[in-house]
Protein backbone atom coordinates (compact mmCIF):
# COMPACT_ATOMS: atom_id res chain seq x y z
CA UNK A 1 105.00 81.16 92.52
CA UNK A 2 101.98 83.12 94.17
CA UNK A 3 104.58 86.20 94.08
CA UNK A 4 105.20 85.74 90.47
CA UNK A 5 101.21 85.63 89.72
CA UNK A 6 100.56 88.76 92.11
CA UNK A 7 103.45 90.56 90.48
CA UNK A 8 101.78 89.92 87.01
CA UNK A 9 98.58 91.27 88.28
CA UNK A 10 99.97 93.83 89.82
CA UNK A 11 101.83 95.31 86.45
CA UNK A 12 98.07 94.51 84.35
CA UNK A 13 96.02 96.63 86.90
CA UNK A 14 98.73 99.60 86.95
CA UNK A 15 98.93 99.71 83.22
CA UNK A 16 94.96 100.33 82.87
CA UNK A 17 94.31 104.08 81.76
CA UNK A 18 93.18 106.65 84.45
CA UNK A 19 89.29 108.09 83.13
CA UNK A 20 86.72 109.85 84.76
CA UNK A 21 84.83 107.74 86.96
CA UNK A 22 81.17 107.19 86.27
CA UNK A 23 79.36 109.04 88.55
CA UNK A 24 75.49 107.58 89.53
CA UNK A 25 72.40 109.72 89.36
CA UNK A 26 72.28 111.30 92.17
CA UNK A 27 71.86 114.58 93.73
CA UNK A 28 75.42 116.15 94.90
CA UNK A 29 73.76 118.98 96.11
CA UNK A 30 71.75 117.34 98.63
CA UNK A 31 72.26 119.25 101.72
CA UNK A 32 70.28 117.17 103.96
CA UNK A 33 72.38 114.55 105.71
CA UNK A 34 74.59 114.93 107.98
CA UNK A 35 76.99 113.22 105.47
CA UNK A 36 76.30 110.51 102.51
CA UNK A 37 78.83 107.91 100.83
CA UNK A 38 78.89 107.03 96.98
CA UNK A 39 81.44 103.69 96.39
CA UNK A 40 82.96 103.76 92.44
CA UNK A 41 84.05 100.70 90.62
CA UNK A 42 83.40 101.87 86.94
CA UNK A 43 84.70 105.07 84.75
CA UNK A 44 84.02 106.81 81.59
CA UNK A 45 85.14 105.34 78.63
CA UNK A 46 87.21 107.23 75.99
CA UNK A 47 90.11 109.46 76.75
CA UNK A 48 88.06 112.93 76.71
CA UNK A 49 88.66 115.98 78.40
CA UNK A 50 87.67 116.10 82.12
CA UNK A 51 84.93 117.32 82.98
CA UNK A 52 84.90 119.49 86.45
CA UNK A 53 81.91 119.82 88.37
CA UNK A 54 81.30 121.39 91.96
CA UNK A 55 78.41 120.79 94.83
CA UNK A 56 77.21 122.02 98.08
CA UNK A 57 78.87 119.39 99.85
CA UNK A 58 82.43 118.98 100.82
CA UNK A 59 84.29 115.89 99.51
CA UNK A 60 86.28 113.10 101.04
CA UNK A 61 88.06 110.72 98.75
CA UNK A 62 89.96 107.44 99.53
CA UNK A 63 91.14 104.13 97.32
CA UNK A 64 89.70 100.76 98.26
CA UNK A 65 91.57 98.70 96.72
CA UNK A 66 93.09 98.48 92.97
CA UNK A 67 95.54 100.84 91.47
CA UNK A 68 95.64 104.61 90.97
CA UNK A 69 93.00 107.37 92.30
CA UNK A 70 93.28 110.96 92.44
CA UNK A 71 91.79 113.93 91.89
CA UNK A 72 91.24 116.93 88.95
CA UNK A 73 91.04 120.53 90.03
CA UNK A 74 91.17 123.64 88.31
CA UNK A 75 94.77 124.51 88.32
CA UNK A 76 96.27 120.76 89.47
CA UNK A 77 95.72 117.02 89.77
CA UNK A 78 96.40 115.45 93.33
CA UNK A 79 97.47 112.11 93.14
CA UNK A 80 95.75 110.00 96.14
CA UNK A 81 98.17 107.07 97.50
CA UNK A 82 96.79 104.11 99.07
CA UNK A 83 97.14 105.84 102.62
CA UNK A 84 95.50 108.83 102.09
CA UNK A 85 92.23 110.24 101.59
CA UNK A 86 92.17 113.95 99.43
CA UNK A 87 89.70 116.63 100.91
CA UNK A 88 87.86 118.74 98.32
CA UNK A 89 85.32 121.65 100.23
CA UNK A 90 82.04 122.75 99.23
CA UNK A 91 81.60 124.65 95.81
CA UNK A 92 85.55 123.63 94.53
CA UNK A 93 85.56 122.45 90.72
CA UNK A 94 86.72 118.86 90.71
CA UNK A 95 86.50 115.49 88.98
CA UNK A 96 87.48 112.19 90.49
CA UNK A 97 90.00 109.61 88.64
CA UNK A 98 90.95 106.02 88.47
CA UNK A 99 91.85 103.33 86.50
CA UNK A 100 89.69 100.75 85.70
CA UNK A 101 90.54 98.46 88.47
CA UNK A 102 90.15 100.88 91.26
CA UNK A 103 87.47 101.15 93.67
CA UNK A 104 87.13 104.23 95.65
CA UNK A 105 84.90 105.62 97.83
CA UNK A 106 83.99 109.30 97.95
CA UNK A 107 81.81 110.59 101.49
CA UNK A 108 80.36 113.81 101.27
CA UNK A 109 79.54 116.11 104.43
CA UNK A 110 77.19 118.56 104.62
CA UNK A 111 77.93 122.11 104.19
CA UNK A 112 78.10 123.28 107.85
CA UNK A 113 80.46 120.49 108.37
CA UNK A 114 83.14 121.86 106.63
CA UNK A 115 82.67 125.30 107.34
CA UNK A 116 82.90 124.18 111.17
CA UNK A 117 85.41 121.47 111.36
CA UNK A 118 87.27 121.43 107.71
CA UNK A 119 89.57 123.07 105.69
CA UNK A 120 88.55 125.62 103.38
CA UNK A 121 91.30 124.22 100.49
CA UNK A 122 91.77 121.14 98.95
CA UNK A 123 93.87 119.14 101.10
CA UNK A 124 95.44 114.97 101.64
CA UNK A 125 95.62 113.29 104.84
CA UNK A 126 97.01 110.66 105.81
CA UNK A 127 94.39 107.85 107.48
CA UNK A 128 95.01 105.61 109.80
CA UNK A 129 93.41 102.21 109.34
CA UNK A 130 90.32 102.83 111.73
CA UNK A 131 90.15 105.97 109.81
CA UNK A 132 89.87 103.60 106.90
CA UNK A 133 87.43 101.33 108.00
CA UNK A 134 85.44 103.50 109.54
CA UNK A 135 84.96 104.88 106.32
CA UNK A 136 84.05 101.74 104.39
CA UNK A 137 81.74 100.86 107.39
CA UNK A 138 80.10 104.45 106.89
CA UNK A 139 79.49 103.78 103.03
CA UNK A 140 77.69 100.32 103.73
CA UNK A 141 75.56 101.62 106.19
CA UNK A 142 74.44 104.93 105.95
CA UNK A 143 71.11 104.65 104.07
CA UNK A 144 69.78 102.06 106.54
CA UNK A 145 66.93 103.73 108.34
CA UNK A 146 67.59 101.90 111.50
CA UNK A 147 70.76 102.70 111.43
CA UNK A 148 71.24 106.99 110.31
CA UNK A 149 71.90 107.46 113.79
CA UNK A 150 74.88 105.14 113.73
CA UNK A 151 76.04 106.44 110.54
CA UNK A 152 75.84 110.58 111.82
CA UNK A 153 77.81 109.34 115.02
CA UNK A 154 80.31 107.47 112.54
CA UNK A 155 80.99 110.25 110.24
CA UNK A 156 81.07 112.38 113.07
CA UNK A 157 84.11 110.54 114.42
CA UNK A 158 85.16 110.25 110.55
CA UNK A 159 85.55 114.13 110.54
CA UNK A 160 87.13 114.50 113.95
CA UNK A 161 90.02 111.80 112.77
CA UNK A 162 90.48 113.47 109.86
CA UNK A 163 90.88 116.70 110.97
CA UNK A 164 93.50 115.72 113.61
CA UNK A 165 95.46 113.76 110.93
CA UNK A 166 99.13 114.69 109.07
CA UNK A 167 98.94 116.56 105.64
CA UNK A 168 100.47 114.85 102.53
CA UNK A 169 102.49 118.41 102.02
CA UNK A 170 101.38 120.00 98.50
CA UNK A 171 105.07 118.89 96.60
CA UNK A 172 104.58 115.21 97.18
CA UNK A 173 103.64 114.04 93.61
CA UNK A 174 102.52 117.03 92.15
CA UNK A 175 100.97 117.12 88.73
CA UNK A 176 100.49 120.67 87.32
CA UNK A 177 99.31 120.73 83.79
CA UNK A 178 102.25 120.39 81.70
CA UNK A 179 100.93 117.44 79.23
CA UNK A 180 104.15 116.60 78.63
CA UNK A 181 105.03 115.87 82.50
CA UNK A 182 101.13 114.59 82.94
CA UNK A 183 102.17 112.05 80.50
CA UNK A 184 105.33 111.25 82.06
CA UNK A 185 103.48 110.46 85.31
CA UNK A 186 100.69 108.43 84.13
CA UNK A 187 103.05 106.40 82.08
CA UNK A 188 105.10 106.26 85.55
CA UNK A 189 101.96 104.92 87.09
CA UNK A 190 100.66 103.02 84.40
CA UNK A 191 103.86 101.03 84.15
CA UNK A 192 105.73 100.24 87.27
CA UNK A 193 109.50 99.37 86.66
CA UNK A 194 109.05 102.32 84.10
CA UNK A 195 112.53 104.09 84.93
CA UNK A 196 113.78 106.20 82.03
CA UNK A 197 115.89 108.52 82.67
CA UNK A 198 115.88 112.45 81.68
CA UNK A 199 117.45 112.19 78.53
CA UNK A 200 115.45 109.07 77.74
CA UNK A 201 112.44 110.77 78.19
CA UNK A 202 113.44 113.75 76.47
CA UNK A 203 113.55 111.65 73.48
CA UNK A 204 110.37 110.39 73.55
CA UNK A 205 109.21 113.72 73.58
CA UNK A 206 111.69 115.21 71.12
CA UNK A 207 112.53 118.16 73.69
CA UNK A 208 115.63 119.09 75.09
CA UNK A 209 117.07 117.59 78.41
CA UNK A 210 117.64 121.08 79.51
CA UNK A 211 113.82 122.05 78.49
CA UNK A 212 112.81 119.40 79.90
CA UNK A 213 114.58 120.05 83.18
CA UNK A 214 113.48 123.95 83.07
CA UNK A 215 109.92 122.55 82.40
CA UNK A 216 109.90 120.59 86.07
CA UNK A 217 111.55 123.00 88.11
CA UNK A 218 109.41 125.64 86.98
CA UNK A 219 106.16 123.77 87.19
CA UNK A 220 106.42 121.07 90.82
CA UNK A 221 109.58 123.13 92.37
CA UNK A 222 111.67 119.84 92.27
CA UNK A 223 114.69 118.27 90.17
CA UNK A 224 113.41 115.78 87.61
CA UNK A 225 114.49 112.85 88.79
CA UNK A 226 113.20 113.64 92.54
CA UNK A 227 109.16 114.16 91.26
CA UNK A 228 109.29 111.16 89.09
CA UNK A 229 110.42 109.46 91.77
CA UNK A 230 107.28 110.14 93.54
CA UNK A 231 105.24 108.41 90.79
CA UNK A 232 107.75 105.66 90.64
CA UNK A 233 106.74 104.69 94.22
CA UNK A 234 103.40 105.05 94.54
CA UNK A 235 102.85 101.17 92.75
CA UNK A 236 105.19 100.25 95.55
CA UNK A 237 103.03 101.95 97.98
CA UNK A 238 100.23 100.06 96.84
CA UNK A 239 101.98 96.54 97.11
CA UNK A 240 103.35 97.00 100.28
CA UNK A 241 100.30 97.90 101.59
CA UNK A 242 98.88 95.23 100.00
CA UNK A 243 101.98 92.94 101.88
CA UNK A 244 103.84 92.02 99.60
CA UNK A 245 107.76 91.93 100.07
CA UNK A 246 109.88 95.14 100.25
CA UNK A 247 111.92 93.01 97.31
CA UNK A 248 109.24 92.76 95.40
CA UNK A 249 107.54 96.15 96.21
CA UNK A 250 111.41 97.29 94.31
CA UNK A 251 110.66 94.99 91.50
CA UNK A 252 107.25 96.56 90.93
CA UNK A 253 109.01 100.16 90.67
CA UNK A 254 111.20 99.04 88.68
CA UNK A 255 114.47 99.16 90.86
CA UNK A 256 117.53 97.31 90.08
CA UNK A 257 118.64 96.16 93.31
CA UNK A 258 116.57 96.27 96.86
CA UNK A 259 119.21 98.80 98.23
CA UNK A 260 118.41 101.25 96.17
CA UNK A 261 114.53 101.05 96.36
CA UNK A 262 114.85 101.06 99.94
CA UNK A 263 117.22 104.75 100.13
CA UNK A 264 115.37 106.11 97.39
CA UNK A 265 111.55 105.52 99.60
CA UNK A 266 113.76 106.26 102.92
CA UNK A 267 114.56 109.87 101.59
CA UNK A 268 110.78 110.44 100.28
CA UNK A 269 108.72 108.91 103.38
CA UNK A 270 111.46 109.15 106.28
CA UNK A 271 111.37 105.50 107.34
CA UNK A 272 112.29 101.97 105.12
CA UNK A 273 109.19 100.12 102.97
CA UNK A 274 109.52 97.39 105.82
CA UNK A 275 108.82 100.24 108.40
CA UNK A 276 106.22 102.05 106.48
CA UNK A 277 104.49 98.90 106.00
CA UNK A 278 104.07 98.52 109.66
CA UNK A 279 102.89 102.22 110.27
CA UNK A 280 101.42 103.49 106.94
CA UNK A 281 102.53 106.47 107.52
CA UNK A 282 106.24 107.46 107.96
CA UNK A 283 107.57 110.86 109.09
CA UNK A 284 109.30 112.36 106.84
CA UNK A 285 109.41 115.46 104.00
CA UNK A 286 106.32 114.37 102.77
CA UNK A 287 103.95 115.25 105.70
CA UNK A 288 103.19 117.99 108.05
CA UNK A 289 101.18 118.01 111.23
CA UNK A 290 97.66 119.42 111.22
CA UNK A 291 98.48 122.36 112.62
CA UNK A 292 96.40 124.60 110.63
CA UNK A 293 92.97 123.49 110.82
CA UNK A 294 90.46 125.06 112.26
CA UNK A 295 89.26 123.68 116.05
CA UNK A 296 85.47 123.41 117.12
């Protein structure tokens, strides 16, 4: 029964838009501290453009808890699974997303931080759940006088982590601007069990299967069926992380049998939901190692 009612709750969260989120007044720019945290529980109503901004300080941005976050640059939109936390440096046009029953939190470093210990590109990691908490610890207590020490040291440590952690490679869930294929995703995401197939969707959009194929390969670099199949799982990520049953977690993305939800995330992540579960991480296509960064 308790399945049934998370399952339900599940599907309502996933199938609220993705907006802007509502940013506070406050001062991006702020080059002061070390590092500063903003949480964000609330977006911009209305389905307007996006609106990119950019600020002196470099951006780290993680989900707390609800259903879809990512991220709006110039030329692409990086999707940000439950795992993961998306990297934006200094002076990068960008505008965080969710839907309306996400919480994220988004901790911004000082300039000379990420010219000394961060990437100069946008970037996803994958986090660890210290990583994680250290994080959420960071945003409750970092404009507590007594204790900004503790908070430098944490976000310190935050940034090392980070830095040391596997990339999300750039083809996992990519979402150029195509607004026929940015539809497709977000309908992907905002309805899990959503599986249509190409000429299905072709319909919808009154395109050819072919054009529609052309469009994808041309545009993420993948078959069809392989990048929706990234937006088909990330619901699943979220509700395994959130513990519920790799059964269920195939329900949610709309699988017909647990066999098939199981290869289908195996090939993706390189390990089973069950496994991935456990680790939060896998080791498969979808990561590299951090190879590239640059070292104090």
């Amino acid at each position: 029964m308790l399945r049934s009612i998370f399952f339900e709750l599940f599907r309502n969260a996933m199938a609220q838009p993705i907006r802007q989120v509502l940013y506070p007044e406050v001062d991006f720019n702020d080059t002061r501290p070390y590092a500063f945290a903003l949480t964000y529980d609330k977006v911009r109503e209305g389905t307007g453009h996006l609106v990119l901004h950019s600020h002196k300080t470099g951006l780290i941005g993680m989900q707390v808890s609800g259903g879809y976050f990512g991220v709006e640059l110039a030329s692409e939109h990086m999707a940000v699974p439950v795992n993961t936390a998306v990297w934006v440096p200094p002076d990068v046009p960008h505008c965080t997303t969710q839907c309306h029953s996400c919480t994220s939190i988004c901790l911004h470093v000082a300039p000379e931080v990420a010219k000394a210990f961060l990437p100069d590109h946008p970037v996803r990691w994958v986090v660890n759940s210290l990583t994680r908490e250290m994080i959420r610890h960071f945003a409750r207590v970092w404009q507590t006088t007594e204790r900004s020490l503790t908070a430098r040291r944490l976000a310190s440590f935050i940034v090392q982590e980070l830095k040391e952690s596997p990339l999300v490679t750039d083809d996992f869930a990519p979402l150029p601007q195509n607004a026929i294929l940015r539809d497709i995703a977000f309908q992907l995401v905002y309805n899990p069990g959503c599986a249509k197939t190409l000429a299905e969707w072709a319909a919808v959009f009154a395109v050819g299967e072919k054009t529609l194929a052309r469009i994808t390969l041309k545009e993420t670099g993948m078959s069809f069926a392989r990048w929706a199949m990234h937006f088909r799982l990330l619901p699943a990520m979220r509700a395994l992380f959130d513990g519920v049953s790799v059964e269920e977690a195939a329900g949610i993305a709309g699988f017909q049998t647990t066999a098939a939800f199981i290869n289908a995330f195996t090939r993706v992540f390189g390990v089973t939901p069950g496994k991935w579960r456990d680790t939060e991480q896998g080791n498969g296509p979808w990561l590299t190692p951090a190879t590239n960064l640059p070292r104090d």
